[in-house]
PDB file of N, CA and C in Angstrom:
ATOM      1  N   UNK A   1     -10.166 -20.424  31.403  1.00  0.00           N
ATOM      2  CA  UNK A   1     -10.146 -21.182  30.156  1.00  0.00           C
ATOM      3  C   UNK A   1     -11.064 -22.393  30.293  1.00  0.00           C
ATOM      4  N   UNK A   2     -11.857 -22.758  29.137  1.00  0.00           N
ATOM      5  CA  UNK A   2     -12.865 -23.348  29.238  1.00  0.00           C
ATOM      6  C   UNK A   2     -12.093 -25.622  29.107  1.00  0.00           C
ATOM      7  N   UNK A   3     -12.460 -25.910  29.463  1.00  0.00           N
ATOM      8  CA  UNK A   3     -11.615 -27.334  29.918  1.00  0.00           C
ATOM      9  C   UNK A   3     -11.040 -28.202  28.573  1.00  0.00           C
ATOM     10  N   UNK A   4     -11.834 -27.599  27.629  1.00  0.00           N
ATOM     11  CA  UNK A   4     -11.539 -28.397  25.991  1.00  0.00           C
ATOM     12  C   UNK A   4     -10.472 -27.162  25.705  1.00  0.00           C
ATOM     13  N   UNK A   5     -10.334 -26.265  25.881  1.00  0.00           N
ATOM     14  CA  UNK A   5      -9.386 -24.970  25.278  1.00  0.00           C
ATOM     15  C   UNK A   5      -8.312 -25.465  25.841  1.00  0.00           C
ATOM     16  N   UNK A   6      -8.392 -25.995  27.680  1.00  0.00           N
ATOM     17  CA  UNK A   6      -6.696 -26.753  28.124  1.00  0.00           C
ATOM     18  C   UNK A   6      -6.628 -27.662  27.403  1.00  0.00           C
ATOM     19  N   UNK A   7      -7.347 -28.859  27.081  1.00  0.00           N
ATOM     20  CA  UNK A   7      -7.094 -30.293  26.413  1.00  0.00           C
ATOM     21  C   UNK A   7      -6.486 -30.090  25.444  1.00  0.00           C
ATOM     22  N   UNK A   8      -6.725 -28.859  24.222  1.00  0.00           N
ATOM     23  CA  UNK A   8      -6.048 -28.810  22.893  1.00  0.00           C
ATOM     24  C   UNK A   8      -4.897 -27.724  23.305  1.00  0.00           C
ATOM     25  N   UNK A   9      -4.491 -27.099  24.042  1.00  0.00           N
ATOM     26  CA  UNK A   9      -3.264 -26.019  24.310  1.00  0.00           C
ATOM     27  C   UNK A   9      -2.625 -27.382  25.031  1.00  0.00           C
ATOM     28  N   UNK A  10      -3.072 -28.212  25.975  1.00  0.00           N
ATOM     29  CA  UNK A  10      -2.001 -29.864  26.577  1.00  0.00           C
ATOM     30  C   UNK A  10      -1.436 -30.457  25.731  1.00  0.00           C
ATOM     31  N   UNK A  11      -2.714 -30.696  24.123  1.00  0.00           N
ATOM     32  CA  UNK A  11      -2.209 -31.517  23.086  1.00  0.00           C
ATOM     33  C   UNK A  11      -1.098 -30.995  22.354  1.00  0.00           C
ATOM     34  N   UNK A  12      -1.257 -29.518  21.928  1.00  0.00           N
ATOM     35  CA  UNK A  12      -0.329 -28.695  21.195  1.00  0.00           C
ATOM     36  C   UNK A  12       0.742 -28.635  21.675  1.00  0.00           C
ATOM     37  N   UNK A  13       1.223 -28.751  22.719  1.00  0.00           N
ATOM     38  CA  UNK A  13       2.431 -28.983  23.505  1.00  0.00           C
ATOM     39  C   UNK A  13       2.827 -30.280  23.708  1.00  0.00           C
ATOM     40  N   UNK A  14       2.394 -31.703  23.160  1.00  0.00           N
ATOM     41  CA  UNK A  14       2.871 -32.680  23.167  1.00  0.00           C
ATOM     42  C   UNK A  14       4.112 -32.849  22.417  1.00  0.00           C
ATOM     43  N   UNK A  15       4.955 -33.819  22.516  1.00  0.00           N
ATOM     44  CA  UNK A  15       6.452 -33.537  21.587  1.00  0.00           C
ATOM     45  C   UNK A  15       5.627 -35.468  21.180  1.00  0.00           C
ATOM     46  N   UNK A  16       6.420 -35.711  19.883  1.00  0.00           N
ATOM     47  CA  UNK A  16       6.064 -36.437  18.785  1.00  0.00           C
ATOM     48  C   UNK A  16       5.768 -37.832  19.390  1.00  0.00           C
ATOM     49  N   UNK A  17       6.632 -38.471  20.249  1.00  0.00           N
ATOM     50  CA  UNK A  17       6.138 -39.659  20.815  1.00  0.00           C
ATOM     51  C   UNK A  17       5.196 -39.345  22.004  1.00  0.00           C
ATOM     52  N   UNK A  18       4.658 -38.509  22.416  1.00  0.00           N
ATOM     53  CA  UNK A  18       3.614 -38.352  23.264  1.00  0.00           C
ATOM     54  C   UNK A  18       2.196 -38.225  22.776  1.00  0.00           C
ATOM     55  N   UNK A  19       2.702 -37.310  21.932  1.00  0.00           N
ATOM     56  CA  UNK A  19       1.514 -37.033  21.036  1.00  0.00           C
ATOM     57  C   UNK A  19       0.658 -38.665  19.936  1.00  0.00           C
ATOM     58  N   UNK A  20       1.858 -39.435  19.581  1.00  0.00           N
ATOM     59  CA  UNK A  20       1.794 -40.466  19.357  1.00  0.00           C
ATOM     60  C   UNK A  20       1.064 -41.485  19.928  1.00  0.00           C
ATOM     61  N   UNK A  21       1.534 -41.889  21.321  1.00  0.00           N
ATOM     62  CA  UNK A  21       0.739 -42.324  22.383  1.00  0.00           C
ATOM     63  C   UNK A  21      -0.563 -41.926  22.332  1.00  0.00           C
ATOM     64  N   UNK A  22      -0.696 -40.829  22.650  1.00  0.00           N
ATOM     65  CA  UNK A  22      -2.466 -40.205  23.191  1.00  0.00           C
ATOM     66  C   UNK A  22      -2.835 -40.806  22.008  1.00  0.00           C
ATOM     67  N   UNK A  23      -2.620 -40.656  20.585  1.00  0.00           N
ATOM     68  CA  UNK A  23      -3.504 -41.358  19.466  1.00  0.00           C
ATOM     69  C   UNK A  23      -3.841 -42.129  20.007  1.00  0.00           C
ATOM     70  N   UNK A  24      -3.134 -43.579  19.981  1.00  0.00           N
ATOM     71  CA  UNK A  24      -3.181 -44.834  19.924  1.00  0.00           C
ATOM     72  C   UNK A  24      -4.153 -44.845  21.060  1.00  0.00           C
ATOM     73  N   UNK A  25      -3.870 -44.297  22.273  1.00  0.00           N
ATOM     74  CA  UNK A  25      -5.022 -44.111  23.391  1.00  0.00           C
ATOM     75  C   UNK A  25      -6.301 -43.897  23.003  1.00  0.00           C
ATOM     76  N   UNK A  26      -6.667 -42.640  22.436  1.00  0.00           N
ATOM     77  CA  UNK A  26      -7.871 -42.295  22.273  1.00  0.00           C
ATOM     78  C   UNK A  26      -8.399 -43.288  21.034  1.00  0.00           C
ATOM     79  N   UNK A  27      -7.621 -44.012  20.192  1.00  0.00           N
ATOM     80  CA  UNK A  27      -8.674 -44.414  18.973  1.00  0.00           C
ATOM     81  C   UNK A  27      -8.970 -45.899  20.097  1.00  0.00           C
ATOM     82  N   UNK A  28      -8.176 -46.227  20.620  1.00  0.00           N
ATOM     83  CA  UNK A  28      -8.579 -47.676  21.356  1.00  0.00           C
ATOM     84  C   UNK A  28      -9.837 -47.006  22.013  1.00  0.00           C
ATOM     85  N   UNK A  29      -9.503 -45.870  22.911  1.00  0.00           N
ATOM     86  CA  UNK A  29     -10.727 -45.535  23.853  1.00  0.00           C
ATOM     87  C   UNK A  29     -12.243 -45.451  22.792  1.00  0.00           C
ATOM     88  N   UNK A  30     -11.715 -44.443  21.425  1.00  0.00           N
ATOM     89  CA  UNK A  30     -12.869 -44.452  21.241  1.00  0.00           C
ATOM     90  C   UNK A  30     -13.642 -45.594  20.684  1.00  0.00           C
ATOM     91  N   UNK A  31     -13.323 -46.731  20.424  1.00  0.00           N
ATOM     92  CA  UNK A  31     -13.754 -47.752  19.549  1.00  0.00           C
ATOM     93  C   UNK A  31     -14.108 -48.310  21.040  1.00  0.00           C
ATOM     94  N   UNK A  32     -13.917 -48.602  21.373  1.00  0.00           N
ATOM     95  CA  UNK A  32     -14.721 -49.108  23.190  1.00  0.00           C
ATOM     96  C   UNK A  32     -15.743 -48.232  23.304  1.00  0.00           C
ATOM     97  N   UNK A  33     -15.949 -47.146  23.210  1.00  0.00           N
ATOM     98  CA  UNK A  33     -17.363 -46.592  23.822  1.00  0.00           C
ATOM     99  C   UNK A  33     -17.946 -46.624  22.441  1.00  0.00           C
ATOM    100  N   UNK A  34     -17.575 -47.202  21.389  1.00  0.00           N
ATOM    101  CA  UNK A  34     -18.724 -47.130  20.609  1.00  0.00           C
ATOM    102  C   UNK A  34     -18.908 -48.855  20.567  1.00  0.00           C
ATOM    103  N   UNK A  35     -18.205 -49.861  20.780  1.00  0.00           N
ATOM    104  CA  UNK A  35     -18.683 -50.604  21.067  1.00  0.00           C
ATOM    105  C   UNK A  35     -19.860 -50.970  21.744  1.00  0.00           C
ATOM    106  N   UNK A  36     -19.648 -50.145  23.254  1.00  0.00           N
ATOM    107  CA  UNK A  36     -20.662 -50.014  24.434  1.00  0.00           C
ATOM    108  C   UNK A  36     -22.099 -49.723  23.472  1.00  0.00           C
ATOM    109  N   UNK A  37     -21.770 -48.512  23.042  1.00  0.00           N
ATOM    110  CA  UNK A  37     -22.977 -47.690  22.219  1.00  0.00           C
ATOM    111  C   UNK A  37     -23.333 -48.678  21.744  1.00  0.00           C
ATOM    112  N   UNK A  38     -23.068 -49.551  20.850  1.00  0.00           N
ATOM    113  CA  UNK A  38     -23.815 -50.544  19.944  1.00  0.00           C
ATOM    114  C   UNK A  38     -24.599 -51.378  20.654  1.00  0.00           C
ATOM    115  N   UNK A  39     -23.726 -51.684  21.647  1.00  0.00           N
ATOM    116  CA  UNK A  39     -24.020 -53.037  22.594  1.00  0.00           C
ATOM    117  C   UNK A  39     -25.415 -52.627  22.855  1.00  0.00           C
ATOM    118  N   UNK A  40     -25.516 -51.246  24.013  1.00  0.00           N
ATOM    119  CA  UNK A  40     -26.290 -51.124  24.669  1.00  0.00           C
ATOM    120  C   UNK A  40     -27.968 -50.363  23.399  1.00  0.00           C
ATOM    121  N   UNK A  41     -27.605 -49.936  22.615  1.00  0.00           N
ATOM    122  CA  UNK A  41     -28.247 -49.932  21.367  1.00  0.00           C
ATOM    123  C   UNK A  41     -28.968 -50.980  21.020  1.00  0.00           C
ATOM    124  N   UNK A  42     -28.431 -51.965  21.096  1.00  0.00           N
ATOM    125  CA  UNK A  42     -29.011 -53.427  20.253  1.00  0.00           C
ATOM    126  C   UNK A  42     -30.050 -54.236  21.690  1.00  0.00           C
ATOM    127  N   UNK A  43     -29.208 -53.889  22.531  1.00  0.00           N
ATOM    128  CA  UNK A  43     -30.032 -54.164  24.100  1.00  0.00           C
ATOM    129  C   UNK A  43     -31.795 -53.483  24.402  1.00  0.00           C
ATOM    130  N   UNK A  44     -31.552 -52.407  23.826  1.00  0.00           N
ATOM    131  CA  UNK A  44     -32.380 -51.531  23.976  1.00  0.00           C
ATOM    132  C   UNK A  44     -33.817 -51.955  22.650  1.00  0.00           C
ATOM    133  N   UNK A  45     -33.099 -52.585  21.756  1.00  0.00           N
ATOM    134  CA  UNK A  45     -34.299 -53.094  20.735  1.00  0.00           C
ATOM    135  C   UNK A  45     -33.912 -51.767  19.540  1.00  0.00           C
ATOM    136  N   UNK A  46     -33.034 -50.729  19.642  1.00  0.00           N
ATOM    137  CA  UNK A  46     -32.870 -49.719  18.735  1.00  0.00           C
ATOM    138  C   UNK A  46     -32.407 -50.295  17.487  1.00  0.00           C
ATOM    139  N   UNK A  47     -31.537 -50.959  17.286  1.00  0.00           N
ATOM    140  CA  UNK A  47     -31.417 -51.866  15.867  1.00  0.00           C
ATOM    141  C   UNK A  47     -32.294 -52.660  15.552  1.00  0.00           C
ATOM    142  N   UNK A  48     -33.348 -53.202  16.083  1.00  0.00           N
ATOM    143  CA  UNK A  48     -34.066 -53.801  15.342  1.00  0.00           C
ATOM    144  C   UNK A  48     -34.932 -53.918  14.386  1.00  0.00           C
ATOM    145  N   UNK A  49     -34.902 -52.312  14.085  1.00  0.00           N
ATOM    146  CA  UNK A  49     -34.851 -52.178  12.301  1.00  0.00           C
ATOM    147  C   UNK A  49     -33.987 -52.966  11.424  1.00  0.00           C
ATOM    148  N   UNK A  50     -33.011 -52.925  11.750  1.00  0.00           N
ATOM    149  CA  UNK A  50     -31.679 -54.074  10.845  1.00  0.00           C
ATOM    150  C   UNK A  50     -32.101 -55.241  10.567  1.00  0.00           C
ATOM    151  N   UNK A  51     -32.428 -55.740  11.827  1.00  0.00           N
ATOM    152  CA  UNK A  51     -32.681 -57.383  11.459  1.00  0.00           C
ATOM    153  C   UNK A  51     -33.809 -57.123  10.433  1.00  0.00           C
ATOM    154  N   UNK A  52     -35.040 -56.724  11.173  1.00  0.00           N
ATOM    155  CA  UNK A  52     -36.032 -57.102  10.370  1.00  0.00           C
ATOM    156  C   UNK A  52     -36.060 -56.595   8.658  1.00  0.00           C
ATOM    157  N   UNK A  53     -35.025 -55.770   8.186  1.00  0.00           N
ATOM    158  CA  UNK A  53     -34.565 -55.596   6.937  1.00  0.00           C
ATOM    159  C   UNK A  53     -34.061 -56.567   6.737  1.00  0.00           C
ATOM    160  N   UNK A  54     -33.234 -57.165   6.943  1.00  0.00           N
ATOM    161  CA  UNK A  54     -32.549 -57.821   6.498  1.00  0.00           C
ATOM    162  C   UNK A  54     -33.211 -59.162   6.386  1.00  0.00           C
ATOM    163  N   UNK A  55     -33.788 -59.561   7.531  1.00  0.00           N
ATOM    164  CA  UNK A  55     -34.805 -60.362   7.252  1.00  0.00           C
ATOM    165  C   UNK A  55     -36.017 -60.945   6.016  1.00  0.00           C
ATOM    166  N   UNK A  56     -36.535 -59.778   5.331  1.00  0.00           N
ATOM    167  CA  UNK A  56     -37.208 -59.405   4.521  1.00  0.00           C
ATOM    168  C   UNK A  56     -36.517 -59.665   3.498  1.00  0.00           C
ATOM    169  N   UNK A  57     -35.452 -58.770   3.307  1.00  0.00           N
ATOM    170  CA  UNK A  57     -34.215 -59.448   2.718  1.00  0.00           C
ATOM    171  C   UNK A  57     -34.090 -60.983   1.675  1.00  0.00           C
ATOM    172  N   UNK A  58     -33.519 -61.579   2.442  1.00  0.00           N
ATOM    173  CA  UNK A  58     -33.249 -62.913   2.538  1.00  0.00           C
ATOM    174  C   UNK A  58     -35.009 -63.857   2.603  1.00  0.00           C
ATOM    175  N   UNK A  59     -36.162 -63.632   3.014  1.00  0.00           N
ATOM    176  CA  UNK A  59     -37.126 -63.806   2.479  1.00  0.00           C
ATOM    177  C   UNK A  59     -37.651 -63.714   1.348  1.00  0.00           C
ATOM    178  N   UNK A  60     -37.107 -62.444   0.666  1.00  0.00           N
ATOM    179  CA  UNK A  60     -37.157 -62.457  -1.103  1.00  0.00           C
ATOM    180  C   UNK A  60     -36.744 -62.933  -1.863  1.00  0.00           C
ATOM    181  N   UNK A  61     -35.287 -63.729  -1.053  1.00  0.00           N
ATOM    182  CA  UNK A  61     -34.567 -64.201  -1.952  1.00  0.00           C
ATOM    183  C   UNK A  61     -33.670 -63.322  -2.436  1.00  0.00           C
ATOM    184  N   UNK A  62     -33.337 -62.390  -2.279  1.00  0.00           N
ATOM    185  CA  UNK A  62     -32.704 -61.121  -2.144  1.00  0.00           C
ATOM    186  C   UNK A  62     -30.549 -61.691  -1.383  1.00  0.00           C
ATOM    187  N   UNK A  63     -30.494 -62.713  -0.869  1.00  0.00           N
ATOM    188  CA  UNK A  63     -29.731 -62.806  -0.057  1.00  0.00           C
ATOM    189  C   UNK A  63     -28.662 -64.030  -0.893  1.00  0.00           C
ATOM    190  N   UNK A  64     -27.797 -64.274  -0.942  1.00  0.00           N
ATOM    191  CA  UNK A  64     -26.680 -65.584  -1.258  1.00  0.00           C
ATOM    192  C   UNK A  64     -26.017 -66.317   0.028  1.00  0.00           C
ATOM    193  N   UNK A  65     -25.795 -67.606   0.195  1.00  0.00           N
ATOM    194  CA  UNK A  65     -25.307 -68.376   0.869  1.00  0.00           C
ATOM    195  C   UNK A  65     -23.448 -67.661   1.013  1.00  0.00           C
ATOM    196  N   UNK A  66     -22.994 -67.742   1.998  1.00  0.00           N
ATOM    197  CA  UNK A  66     -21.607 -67.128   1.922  1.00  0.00           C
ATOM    198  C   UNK A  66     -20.648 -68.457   1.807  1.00  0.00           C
TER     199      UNK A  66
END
């Protein structure tokens, strides 16, 4: 059996507060590696399309004081 086929036959056999748990686990886990992702994204110069939109932006006058 291929290693994702055990992970979901492990999950399917969770009883309601276990199954519960692993949520709460995995959405924390996954919002951390997409944190990372961003982080290391923005590190990398890959967003810097954003700024400079936004930039342009707010150069037009395009933008409001918050």
């Amino acid at each position: 059996m291929v290693a994702i086929e055990l992970l979901e036959q492990h999950i399917a056999e969770l009883d309601d507060d276990s199954f519960s748990k692993l949520r709460a686990w995995f959405k924390e886990f996954e919002q951390t590696r997409w944190d990372k992702k961003i982080e290391s994204d923005s590190n990398a110069g890959k967003l810097n399309f954003l700024i400079d939109a936004a930039l342009i932006e707010h150069r037009a006058g395009k933008t409001r004081a918050l």
